[in-house]
Protein backbone atom coordinates (compact mmCIF):
# COMPACT_ATOMS: atom_id res chain seq x y z
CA UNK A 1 143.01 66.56 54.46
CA UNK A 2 141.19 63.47 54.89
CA UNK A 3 142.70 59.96 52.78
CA UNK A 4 141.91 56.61 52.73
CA UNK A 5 138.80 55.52 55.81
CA UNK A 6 138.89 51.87 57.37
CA UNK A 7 136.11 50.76 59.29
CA UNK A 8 135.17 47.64 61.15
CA UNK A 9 131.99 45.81 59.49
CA UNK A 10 131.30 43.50 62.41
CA UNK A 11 130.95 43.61 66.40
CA UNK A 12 134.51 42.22 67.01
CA UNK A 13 137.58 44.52 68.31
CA UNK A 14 140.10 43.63 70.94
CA UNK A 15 141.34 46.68 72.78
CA UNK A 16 144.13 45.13 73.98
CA UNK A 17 145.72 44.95 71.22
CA UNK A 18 149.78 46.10 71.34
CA UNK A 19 149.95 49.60 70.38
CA UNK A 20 147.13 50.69 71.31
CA UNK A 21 146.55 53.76 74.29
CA UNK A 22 143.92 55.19 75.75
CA UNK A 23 143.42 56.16 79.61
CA UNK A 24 141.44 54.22 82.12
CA UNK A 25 138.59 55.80 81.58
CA UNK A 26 138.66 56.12 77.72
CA UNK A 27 136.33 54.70 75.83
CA UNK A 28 138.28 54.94 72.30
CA UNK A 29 141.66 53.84 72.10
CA UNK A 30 144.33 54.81 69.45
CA UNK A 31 146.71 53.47 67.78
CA UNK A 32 148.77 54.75 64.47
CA UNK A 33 150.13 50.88 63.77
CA UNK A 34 147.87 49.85 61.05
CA UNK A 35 149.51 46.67 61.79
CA UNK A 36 147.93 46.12 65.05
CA UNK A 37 144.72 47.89 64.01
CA UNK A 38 144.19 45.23 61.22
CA UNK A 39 145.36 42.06 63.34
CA UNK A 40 142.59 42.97 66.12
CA UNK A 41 139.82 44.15 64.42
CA UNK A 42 137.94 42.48 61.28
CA UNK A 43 138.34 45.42 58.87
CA UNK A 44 138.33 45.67 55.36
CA UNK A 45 139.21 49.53 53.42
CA UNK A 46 136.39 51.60 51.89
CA UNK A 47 137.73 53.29 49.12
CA UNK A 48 136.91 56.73 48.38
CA UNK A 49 135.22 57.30 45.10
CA UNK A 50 137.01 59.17 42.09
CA UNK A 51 135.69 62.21 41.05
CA UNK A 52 133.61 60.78 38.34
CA UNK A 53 132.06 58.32 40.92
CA UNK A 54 131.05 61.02 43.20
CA UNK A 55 127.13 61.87 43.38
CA UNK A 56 126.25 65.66 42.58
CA UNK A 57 129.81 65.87 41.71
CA UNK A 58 129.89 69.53 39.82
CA UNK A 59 132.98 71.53 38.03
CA UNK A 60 136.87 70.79 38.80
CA UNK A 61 138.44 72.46 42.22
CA UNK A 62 142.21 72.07 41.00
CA UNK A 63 145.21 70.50 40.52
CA UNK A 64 146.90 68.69 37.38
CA UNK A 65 147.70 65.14 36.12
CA UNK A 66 144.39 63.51 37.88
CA UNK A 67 140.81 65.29 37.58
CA UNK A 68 139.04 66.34 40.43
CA UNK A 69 135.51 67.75 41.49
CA UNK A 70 133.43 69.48 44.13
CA UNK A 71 130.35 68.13 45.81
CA UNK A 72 128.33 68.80 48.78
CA UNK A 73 128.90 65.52 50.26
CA UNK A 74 130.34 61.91 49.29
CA UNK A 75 128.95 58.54 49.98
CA UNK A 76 130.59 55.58 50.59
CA UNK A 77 128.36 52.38 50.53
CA UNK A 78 129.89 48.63 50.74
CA UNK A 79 127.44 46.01 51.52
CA UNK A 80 125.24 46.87 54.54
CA UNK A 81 128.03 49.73 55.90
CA UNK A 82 127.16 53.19 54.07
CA UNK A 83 128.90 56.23 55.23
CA UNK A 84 128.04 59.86 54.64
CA UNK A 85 131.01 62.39 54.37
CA UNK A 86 130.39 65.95 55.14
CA UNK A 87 131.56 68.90 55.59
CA UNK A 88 130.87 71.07 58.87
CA UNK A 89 132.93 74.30 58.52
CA UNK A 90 132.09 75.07 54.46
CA UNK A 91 129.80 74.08 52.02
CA UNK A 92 131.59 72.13 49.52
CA UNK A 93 133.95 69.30 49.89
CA UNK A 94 136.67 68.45 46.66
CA UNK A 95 137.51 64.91 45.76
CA UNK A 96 140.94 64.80 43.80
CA UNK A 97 142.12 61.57 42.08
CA UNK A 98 144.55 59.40 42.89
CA UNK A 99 147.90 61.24 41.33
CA UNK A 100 146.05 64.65 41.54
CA UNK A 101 149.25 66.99 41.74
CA UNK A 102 148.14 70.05 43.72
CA UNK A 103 150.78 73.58 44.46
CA UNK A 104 153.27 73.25 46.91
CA UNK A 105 152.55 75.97 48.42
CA UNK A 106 148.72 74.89 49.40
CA UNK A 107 150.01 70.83 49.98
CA UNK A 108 152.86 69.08 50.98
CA UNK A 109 153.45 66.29 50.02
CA UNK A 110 151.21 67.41 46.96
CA UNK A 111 150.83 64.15 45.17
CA UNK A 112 147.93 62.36 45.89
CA UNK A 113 148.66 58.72 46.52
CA UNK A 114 144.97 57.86 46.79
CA UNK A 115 141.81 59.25 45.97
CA UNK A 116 141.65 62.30 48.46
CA UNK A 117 139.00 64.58 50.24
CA UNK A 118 139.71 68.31 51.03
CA UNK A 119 138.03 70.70 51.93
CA UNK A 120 138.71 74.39 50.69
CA UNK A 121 138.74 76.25 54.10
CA UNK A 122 138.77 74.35 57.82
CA UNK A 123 139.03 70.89 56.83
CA UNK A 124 136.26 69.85 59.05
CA UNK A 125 134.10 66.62 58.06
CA UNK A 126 131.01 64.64 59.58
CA UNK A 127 130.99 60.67 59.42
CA UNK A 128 127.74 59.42 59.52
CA UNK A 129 127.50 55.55 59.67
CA UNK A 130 124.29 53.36 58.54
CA UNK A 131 125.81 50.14 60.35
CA UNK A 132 127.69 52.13 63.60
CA UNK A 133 131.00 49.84 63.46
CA UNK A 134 133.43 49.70 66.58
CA UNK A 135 135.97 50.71 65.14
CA UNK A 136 137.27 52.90 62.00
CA UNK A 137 140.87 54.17 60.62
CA UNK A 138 141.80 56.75 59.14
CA UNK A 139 144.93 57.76 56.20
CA UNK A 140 145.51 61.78 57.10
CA UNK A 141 147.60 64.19 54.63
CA UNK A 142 149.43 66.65 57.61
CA UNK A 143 150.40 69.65 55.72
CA UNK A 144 153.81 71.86 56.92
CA UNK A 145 151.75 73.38 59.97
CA UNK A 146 153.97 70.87 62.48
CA UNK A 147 151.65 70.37 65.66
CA UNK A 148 154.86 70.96 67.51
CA UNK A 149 155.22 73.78 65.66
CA UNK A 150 154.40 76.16 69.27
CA UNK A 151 152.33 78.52 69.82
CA UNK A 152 151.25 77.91 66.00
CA UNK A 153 150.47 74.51 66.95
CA UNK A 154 147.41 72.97 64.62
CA UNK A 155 144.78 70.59 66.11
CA UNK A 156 142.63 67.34 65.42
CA UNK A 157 139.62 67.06 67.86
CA UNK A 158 137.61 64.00 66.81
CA UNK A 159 134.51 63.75 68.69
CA UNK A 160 132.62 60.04 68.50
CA UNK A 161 129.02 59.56 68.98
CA UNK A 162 126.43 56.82 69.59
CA UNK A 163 123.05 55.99 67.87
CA UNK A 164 121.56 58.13 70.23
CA UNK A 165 123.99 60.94 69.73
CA UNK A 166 125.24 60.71 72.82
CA UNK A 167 129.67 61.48 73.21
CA UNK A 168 131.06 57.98 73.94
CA UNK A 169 134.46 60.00 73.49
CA UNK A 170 136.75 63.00 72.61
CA UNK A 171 140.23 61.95 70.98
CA UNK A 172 143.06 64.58 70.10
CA UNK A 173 145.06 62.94 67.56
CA UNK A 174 147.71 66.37 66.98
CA UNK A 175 150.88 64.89 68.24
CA UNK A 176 150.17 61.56 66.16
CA UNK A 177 150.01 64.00 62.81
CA UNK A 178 153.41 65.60 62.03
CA UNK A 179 153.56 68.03 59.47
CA UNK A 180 154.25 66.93 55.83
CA UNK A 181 153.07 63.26 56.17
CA UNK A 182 150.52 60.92 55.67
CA UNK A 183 149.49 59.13 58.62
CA UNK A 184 147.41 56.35 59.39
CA UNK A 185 145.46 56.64 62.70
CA UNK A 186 143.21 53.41 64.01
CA UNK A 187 139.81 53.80 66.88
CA UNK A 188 138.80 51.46 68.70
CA UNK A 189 135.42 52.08 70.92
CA UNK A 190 134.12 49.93 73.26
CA UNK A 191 130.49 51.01 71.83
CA UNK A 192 129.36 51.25 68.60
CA UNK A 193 130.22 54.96 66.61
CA UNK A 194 127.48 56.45 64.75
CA UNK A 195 128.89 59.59 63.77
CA UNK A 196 131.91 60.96 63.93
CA UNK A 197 133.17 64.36 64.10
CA UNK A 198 136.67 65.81 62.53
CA UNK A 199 137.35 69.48 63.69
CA UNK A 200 140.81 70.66 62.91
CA UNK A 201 142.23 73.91 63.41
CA UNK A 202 144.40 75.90 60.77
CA UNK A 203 142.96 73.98 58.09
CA UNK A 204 142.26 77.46 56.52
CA UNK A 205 145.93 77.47 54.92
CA UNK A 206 147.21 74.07 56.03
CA UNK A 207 145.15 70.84 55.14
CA UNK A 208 144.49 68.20 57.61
């Protein structure tokens, strides 16, 4: 389950920020303090649009209190940055409101405390950047599937990519995700991201 995205608008990032890892040879380093994310990079939120907002936006995928719709993709556009969220593992996407109360027994926590993108299967998502920033953050809704949870462990694989599509880096963010939380997780790259890509596993029954 994919919340709130940061990115970075300009060319600026200091990877050695506190909090931050990544091996010697990483080109993407990680950090959940959104702390140290925002006092090294000059970042600014892009809000994910309510469901009325939301191009193509067709019929109402669930939940009570807040409305919420599907669509085959949502676009985020703020100043010269637009970003392109798809998904890779089903055909629709669902964008629930902020205070869109879903089951229990699908989400937990199952308020949503921002506007909120699921996807209704493997919760597997493209980002596709106009302006490829250097770095991006992410707000995550873990469901109960613990990553610790062995050998039922889920997974997040996020996969960056230049403007030329080459892999600048391959990030596994599961032991930064425990279940029933929402988690902030900060990227920095040391080249420019184009696209990145979300694959999760168990997303079939457990949002990421």
């Amino acid at each position: 389950m994919l919340r709130g995205l940061t990115t970075l608008t300009t060319a600026a990032a200091l990877l050695a920020a506190a909090g931050f890892a990544g091996t010697a040879k990483a080109q993407v380093s990680v950090t959940t303090d959104d702390v140290a994310f925002f006092a090294s990079t000059v970042s600014h939120p892009l809000a994910i649009p309510d469901s009325a907002s939301v191009a193509g936006g067709f019929g109402d995928c669930g939940g009570s209190v807040a409305p919420s719709v599907f669509a085959p993709q949502v676009e985020i556009a703020d100043g010269a940055e637009t970003l392109l969220i798809e998904p890779t593992s089903v055909p629709l996407l669902c964008v629930l409101d902020d205070g869109n109360t879903r089951s229990t027994s699908n989400t937990n926590p199952n308020v949503m405390d921002g506007n909120t993108i699921v996807a209704n299967g493997e919760d597997d998502y493209t980002l596709t950047f106009s302006a490829p920033p250097r770095a991006l953050a992410l707000r995550l809704l873990t469901n109960g599937d613990d990553p610790n949870d062995l050998p039922n462990r889920n997974s997040e694989v996020l996969t960056f990519y230049d403007a030329g599509d080459a892999v600048i880096d391959v990030v596994d963010i599961s032991d930064l995700t425990p279940g029933n939380s929402h988690v902030f997780v900060g990227f920095v790259s040391t080249i420019p991201i184009a696209k990145v890509e979300i694959d999760t596993e168990d997303g079939g029954t457990q949002n990421e």
